[in-house]
Protein backbone atom coordinates (compact mmCIF):
# COMPACT_ATOMS: atom_id res chain seq x y z
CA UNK A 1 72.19 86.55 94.52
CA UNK A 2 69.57 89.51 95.05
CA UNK A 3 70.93 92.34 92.85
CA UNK A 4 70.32 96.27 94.03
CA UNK A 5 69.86 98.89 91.33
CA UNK A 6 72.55 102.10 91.43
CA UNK A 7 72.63 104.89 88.91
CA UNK A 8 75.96 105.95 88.44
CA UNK A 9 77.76 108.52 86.52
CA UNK A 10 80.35 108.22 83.82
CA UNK A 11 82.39 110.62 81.64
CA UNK A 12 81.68 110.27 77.82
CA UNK A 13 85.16 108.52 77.20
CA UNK A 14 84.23 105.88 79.39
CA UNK A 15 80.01 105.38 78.41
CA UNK A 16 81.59 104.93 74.79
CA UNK A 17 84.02 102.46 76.00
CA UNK A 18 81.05 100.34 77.31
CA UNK A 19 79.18 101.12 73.93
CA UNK A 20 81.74 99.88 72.19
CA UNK A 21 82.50 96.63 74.28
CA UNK A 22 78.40 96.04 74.27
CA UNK A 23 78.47 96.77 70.11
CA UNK A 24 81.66 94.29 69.97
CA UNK A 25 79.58 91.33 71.25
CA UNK A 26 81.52 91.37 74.57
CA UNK A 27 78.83 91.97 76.73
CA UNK A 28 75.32 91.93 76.25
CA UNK A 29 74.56 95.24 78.19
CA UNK A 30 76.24 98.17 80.27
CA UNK A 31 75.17 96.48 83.45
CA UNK A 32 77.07 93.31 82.81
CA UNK A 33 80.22 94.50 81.47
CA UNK A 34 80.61 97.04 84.59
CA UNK A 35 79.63 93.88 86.82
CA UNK A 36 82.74 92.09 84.87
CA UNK A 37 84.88 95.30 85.54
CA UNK A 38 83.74 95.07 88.94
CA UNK A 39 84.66 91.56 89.79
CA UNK A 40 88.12 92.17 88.03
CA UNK A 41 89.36 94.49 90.38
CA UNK A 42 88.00 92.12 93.01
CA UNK A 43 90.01 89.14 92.26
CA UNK A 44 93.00 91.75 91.63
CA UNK A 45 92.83 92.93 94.44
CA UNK A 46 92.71 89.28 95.94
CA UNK A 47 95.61 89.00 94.09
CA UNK A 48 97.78 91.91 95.26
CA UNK A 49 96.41 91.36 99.03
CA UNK A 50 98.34 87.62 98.85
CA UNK A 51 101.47 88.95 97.48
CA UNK A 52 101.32 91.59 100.13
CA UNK A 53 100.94 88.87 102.58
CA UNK A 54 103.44 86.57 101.37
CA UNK A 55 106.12 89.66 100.98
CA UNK A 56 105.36 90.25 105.24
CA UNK A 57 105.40 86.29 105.80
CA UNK A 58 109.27 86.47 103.94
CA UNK A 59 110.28 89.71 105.89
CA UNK A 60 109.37 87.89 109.48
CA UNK A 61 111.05 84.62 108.37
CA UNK A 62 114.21 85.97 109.83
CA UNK A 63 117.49 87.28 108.61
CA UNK A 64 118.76 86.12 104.97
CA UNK A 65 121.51 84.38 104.47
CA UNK A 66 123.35 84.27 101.18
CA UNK A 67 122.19 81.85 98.24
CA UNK A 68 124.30 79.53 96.47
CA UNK A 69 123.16 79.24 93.20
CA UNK A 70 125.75 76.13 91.91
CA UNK A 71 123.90 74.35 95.03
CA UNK A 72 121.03 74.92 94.14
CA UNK A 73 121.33 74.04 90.69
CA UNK A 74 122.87 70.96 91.95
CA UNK A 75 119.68 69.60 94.05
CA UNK A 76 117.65 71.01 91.30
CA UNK A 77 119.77 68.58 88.45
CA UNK A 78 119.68 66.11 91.46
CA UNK A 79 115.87 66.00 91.96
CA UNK A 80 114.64 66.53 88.37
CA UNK A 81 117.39 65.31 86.32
């Protein structure tokens, strides 16, 4: 994957944050632990995007009805012992 240089600018809280993480053996240079930040939000995002998606799949499903939970414990016990 071709990579693309950027200069960015951070506060001094967070450029000693990445000192520290670099110092602490985490990360061998600034570059890579932003890149790890990066990718981090990426799959969090991911992550957030499905749940979204699953919480508008259960809303269009149709109108709740009640649950029973001694039936459902039932099938549960019934199916898994």
């Amino acid at each position: 994957m071709a990579t693309v240089r950027k200069t960015i600018t951070l506060t001094e809280q967070q450029d000693a944050w990445i000192a520290a993480q670099v110092a602490a053996g985490h990360y061998t240079n600034d570059s890579e632990a932003i890149r790890d930040l990066i990718r981090r939000e990426q799959e969090r995002t991911a992550e957030v995007e499905a749940i979204r998606a699953a919480l508008i799949e259960g809303e269009n499903s149709g109108t709740p009805r009640p649950f029973d939970a001694a039936a459902f414990k039932q099938r549960m016990t019934a199916t898994y012992g």
